[in-house]
PDB file of N, CA and C in Angstrom:
ATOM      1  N   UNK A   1     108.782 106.872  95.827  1.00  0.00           N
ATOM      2  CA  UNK A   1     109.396 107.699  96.843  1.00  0.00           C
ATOM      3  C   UNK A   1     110.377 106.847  97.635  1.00  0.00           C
ATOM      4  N   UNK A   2     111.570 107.500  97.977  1.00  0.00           N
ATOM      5  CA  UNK A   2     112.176 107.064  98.655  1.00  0.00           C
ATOM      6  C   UNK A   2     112.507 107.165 100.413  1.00  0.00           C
ATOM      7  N   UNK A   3     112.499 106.294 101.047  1.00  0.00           N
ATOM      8  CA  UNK A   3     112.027 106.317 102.616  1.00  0.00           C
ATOM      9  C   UNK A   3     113.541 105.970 103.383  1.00  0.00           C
ATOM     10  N   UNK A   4     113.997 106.585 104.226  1.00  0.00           N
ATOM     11  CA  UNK A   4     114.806 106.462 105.494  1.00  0.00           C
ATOM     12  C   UNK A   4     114.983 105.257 105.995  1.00  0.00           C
ATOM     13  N   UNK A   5     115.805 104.309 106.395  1.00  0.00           N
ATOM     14  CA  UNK A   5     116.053 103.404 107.323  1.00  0.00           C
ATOM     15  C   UNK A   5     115.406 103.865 108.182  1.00  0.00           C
ATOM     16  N   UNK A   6     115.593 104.939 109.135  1.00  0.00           N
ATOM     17  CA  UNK A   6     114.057 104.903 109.977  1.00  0.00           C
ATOM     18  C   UNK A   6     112.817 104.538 109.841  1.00  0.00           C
ATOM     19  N   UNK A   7     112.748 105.036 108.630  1.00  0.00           N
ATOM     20  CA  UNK A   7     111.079 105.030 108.554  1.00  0.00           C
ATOM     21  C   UNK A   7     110.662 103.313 108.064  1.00  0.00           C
ATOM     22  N   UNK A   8     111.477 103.097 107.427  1.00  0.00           N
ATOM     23  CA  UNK A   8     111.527 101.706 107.143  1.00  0.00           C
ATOM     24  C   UNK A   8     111.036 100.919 108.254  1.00  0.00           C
ATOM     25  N   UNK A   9     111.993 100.821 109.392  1.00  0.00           N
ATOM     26  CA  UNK A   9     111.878 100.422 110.158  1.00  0.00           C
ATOM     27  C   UNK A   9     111.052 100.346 111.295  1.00  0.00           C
ATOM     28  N   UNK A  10     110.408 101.750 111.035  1.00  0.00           N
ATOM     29  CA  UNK A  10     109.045 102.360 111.666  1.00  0.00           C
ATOM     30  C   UNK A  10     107.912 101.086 111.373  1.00  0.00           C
ATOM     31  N   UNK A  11     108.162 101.656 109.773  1.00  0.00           N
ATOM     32  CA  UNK A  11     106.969 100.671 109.179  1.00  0.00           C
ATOM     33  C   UNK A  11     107.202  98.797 109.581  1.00  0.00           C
ATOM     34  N   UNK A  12     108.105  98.264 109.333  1.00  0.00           N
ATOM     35  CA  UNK A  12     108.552  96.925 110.183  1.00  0.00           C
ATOM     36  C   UNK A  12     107.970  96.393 110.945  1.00  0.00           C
ATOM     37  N   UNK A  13     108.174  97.190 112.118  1.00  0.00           N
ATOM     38  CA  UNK A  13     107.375  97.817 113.653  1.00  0.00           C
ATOM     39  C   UNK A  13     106.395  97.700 113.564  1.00  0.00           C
ATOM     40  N   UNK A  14     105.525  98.347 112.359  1.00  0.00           N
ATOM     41  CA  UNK A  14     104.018  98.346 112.465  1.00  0.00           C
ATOM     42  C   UNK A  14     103.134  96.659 112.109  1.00  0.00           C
ATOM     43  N   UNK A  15     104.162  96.882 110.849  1.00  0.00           N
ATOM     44  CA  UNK A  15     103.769  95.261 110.355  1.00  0.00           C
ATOM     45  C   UNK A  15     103.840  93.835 111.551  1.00  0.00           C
ATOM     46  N   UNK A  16     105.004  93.953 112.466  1.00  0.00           N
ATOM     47  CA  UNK A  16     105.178  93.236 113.300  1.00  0.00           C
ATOM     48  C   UNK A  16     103.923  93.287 114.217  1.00  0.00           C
ATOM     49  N   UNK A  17     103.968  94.498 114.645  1.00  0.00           N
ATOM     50  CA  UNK A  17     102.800  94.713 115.971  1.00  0.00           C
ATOM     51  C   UNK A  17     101.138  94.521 115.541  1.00  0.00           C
ATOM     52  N   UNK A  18     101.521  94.289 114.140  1.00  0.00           N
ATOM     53  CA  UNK A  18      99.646  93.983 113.496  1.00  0.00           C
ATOM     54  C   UNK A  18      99.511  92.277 113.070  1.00  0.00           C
ATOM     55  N   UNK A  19     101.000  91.601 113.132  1.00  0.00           N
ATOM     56  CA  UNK A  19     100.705  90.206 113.119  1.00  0.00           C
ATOM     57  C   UNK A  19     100.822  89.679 114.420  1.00  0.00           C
ATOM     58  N   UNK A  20     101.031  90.403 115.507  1.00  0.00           N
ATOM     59  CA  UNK A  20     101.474  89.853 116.568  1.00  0.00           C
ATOM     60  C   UNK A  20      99.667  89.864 117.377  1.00  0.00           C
ATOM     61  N   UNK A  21      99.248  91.266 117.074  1.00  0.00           N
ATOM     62  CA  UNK A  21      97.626  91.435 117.286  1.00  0.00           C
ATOM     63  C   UNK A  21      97.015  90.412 116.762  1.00  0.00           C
ATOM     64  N   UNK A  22      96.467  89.988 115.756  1.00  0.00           N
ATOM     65  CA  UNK A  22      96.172  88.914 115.227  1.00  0.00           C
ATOM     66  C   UNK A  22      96.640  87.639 115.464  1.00  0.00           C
ATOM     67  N   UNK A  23      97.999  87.086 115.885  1.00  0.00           N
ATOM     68  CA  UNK A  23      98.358  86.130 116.669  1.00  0.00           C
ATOM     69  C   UNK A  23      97.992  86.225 118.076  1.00  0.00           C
ATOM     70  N   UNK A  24      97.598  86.724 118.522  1.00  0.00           N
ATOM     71  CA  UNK A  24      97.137  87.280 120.085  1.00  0.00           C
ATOM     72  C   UNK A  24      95.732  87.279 120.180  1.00  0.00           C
ATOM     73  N   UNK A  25      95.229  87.314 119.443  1.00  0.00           N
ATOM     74  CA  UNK A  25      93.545  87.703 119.205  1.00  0.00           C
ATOM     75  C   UNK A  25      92.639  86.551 119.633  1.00  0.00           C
ATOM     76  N   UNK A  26      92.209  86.677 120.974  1.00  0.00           N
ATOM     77  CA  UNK A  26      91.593  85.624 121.405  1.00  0.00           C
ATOM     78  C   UNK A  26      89.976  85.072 120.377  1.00  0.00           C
ATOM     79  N   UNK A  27      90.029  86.447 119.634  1.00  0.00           N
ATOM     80  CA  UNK A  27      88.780  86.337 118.792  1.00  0.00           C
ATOM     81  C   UNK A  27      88.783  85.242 117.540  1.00  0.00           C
ATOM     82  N   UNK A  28      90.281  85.683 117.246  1.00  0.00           N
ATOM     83  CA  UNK A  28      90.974  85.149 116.288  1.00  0.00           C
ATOM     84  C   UNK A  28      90.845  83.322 116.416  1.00  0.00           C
ATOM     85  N   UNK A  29      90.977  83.050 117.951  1.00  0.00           N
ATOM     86  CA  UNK A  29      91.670  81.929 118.154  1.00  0.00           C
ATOM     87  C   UNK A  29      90.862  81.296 118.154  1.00  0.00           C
ATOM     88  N   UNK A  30      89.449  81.334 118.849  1.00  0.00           N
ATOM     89  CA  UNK A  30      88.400  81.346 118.813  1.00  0.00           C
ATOM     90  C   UNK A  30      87.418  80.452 117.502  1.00  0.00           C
ATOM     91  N   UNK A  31      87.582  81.629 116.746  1.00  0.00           N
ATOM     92  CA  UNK A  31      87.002  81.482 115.435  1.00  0.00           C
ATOM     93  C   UNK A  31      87.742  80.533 114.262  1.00  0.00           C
ATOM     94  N   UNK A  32      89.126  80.105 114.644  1.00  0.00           N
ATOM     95  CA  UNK A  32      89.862  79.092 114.054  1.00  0.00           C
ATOM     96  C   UNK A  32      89.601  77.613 114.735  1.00  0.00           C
ATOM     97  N   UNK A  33      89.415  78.050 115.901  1.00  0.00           N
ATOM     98  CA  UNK A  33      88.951  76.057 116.662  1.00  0.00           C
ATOM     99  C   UNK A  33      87.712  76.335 116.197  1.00  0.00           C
ATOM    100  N   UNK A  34      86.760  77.080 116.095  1.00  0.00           N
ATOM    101  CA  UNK A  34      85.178  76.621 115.744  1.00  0.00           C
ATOM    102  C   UNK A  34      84.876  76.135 114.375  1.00  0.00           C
ATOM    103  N   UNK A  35      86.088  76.549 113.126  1.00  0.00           N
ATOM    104  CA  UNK A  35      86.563  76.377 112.085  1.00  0.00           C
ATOM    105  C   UNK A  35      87.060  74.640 112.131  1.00  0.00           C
ATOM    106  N   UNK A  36      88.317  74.485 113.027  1.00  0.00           N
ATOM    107  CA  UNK A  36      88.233  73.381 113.249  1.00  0.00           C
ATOM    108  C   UNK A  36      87.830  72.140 114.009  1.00  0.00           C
ATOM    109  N   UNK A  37      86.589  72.663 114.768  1.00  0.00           N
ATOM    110  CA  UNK A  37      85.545  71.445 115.209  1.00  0.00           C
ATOM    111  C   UNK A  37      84.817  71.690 113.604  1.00  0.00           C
ATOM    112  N   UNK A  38      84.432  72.127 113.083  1.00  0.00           N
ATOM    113  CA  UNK A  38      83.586  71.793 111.979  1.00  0.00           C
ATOM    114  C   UNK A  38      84.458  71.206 110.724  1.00  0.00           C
ATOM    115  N   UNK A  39      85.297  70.762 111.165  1.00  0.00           N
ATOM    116  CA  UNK A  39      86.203  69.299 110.330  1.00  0.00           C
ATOM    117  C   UNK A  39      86.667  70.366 109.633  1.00  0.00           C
ATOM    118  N   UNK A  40      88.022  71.801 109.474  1.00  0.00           N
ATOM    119  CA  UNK A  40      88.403  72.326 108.188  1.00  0.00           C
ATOM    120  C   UNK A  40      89.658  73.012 108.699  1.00  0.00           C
ATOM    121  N   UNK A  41      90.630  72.479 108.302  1.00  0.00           N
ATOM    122  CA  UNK A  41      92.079  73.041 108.615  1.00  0.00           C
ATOM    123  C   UNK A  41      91.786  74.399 108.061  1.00  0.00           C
ATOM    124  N   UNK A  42      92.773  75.478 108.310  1.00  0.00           N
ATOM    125  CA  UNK A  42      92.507  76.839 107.607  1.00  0.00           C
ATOM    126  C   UNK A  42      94.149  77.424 107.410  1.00  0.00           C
ATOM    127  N   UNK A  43      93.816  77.842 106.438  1.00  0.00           N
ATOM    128  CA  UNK A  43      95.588  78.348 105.826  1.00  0.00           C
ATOM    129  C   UNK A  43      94.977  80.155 106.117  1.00  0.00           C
ATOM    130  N   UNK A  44      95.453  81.374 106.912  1.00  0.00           N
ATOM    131  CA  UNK A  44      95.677  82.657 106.542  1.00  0.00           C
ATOM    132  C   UNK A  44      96.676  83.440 106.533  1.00  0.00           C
ATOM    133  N   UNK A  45      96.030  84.040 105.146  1.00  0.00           N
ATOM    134  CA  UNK A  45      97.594  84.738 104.918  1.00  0.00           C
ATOM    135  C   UNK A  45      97.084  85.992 104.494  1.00  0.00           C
ATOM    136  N   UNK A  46      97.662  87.080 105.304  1.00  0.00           N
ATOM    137  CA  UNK A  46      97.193  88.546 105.346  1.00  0.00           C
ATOM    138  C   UNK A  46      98.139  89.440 104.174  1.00  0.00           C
ATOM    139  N   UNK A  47      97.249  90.335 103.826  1.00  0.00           N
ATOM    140  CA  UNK A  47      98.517  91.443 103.060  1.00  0.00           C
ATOM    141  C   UNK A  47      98.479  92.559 103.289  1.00  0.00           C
ATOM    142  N   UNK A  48      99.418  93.360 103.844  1.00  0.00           N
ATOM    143  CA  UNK A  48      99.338  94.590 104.348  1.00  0.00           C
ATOM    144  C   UNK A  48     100.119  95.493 103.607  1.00  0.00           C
ATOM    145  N   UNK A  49      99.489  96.503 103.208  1.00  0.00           N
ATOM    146  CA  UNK A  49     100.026  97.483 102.556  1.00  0.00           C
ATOM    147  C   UNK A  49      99.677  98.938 102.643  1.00  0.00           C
ATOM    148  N   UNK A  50     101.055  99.778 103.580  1.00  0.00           N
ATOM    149  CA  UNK A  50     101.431 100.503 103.802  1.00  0.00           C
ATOM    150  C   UNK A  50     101.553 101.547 102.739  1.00  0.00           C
ATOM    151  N   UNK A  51     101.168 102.385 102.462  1.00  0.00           N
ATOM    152  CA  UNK A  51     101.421 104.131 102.055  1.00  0.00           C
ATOM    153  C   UNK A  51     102.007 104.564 102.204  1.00  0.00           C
ATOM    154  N   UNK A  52     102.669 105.598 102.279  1.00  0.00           N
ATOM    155  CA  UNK A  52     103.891 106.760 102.905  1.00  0.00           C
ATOM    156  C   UNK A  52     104.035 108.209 101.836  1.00  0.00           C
ATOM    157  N   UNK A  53     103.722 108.994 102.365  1.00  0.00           N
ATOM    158  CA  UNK A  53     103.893 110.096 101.863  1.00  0.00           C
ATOM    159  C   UNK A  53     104.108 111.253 102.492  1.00  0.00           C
ATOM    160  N   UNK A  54     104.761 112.007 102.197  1.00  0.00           N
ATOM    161  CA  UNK A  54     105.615 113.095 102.898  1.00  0.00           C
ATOM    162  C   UNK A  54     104.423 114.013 103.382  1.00  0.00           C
ATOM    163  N   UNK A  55     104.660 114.479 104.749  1.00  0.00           N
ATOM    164  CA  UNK A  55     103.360 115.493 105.015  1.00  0.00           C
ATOM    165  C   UNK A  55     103.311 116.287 104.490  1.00  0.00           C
ATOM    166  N   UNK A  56     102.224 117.006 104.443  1.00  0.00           N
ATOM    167  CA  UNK A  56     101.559 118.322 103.949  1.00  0.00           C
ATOM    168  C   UNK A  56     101.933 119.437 103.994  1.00  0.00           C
ATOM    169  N   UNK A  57     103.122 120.136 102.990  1.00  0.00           N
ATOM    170  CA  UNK A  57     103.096 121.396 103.432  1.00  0.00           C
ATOM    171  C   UNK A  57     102.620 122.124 103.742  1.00  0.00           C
ATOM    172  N   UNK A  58     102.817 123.471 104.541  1.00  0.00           N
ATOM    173  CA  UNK A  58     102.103 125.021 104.832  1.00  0.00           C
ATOM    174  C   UNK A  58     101.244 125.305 103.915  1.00  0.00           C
ATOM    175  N   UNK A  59     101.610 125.264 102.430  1.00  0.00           N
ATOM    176  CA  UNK A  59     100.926 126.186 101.199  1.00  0.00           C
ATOM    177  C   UNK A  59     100.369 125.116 100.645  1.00  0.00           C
ATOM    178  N   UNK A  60     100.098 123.739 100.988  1.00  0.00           N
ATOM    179  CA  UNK A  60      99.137 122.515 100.236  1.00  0.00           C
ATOM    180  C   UNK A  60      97.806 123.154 101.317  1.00  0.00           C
ATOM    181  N   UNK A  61      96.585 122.720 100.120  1.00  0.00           N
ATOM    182  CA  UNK A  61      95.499 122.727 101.393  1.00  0.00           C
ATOM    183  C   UNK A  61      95.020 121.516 102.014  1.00  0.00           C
ATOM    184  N   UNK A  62      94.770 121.963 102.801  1.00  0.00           N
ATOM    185  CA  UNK A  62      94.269 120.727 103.771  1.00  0.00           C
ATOM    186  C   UNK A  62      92.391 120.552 103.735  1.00  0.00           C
ATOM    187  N   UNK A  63      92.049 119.543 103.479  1.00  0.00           N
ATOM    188  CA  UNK A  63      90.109 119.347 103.452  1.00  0.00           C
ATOM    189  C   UNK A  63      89.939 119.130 104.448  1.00  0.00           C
ATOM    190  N   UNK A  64      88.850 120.242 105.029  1.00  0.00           N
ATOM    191  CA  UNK A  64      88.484 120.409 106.726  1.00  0.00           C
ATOM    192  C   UNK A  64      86.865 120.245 106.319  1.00  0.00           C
ATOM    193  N   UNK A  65      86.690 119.042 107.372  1.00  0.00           N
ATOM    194  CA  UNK A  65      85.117 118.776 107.415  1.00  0.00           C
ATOM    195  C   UNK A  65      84.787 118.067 106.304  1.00  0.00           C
ATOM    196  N   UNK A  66      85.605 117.179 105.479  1.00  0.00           N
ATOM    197  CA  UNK A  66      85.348 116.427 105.032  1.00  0.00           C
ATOM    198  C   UNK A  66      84.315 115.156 105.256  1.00  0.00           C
ATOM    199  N   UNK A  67      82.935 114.464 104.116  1.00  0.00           N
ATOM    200  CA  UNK A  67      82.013 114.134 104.817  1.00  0.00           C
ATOM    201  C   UNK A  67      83.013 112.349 104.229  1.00  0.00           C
ATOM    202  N   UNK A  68      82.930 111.587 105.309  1.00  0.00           N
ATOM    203  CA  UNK A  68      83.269 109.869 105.489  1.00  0.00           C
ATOM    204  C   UNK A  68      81.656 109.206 105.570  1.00  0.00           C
ATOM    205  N   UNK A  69      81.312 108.387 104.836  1.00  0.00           N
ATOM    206  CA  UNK A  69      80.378 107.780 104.258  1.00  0.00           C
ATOM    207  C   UNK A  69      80.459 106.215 104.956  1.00  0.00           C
ATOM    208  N   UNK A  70      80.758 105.537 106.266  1.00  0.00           N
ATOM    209  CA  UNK A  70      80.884 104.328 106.643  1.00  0.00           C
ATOM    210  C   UNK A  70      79.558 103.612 106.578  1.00  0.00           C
ATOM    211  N   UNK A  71      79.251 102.502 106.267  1.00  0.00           N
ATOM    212  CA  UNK A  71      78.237 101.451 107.035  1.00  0.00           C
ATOM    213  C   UNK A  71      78.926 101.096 108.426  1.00  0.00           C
ATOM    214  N   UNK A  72      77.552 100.057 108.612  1.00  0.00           N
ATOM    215  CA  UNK A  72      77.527  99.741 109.881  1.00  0.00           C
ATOM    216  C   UNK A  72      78.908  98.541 109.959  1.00  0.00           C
ATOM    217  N   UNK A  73      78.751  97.727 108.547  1.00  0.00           N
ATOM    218  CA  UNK A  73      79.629  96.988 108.681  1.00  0.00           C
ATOM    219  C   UNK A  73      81.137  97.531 108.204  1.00  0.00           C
ATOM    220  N   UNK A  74      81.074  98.786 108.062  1.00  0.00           N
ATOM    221  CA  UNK A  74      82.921  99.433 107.792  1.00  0.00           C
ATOM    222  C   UNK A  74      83.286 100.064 109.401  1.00  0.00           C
ATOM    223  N   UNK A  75      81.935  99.925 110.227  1.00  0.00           N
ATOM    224  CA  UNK A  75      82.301 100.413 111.666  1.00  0.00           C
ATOM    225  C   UNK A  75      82.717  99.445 112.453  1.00  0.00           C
ATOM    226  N   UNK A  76      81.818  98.026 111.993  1.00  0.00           N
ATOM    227  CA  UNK A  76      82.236  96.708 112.981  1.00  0.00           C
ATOM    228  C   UNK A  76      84.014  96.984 112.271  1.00  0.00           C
ATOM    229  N   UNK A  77      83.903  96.521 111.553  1.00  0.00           N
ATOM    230  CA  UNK A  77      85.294  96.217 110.718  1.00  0.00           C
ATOM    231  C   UNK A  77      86.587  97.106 111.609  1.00  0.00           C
ATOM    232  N   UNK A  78      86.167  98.069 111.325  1.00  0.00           N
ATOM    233  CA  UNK A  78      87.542  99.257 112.008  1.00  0.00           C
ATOM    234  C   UNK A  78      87.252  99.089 113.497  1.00  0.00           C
ATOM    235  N   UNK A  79      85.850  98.591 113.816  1.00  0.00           N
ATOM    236  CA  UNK A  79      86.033  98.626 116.045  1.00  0.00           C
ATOM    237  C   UNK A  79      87.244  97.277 115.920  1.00  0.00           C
ATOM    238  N   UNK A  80      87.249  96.044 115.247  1.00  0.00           N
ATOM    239  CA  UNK A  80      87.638  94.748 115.323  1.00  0.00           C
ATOM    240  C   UNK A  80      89.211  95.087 115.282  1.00  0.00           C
ATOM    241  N   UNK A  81      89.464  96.005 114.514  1.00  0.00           N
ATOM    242  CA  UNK A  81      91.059  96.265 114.262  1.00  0.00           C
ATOM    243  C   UNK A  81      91.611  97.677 114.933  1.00  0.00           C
ATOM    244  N   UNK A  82      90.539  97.795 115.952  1.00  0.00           N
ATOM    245  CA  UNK A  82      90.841  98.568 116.994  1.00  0.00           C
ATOM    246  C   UNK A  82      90.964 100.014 116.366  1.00  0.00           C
ATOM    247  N   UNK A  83      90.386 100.379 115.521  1.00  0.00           N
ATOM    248  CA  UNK A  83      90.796 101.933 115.187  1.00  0.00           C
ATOM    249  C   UNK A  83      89.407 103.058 115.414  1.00  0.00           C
ATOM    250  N   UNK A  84      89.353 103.842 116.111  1.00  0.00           N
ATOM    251  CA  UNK A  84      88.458 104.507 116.260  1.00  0.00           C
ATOM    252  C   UNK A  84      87.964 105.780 115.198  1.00  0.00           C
ATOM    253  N   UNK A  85      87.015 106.348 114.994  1.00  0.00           N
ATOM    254  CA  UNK A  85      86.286 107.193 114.446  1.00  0.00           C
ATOM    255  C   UNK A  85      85.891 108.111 115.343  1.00  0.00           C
ATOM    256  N   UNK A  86      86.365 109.325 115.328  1.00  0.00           N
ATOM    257  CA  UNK A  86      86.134 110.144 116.524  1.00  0.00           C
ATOM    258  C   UNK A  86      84.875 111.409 115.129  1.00  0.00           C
ATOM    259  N   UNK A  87      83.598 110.952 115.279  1.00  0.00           N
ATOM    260  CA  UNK A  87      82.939 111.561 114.673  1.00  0.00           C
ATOM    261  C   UNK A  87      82.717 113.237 114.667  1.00  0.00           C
ATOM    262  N   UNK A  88      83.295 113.637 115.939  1.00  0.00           N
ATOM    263  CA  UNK A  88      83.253 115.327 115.976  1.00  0.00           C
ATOM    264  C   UNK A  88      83.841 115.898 115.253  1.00  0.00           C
ATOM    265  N   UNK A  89      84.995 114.699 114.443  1.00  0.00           N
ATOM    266  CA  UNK A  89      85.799 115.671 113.368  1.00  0.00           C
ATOM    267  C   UNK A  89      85.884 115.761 112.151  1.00  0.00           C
TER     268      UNK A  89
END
């Protein structure tokens, strides 16, 4: 599919503002000096990959009440990267 200089740039935006979180992440920073008091330089390198697909038309259906199957540890995971689960829906 082909995407807009906007949207491009949308996406950019996103990528920027999710390495900048992670450069910012006192958790982050944290867990790299405790890394290196225990004698071990650390190389990370993230890969992010973005989707894009045109919304949903009128006459596509949409799955309402669909059941999401998380553990406990796919909940830590998504609280850490800040994204919420609003379970009423």
């Amino acid at each position: 599919m082909e995407i807009d200089d906007d949207a491009k740039e949308i996406v950019r935006e996103i990528g920027s503002a999710i390495n900048e979180s992670v450069e910012n992440s006192t958790k982050v920073a944290e867990a790299i000096e405790r890394l290196r008091e225990a004698g071990y330089e650390m190389e990370l390198t993230l890969r992010l990959e973005i989707g894009l697909r045109p919304h949903a038309g009128d006459d596509e259906a949409v799955t309402d009440g669909a059941a999401l199957d998380l553990t406990e540890e796919d909940l830590q995971v998504l609280q850490r990267m800040k994204i919420r689960i609003d379970p009423e829906k």
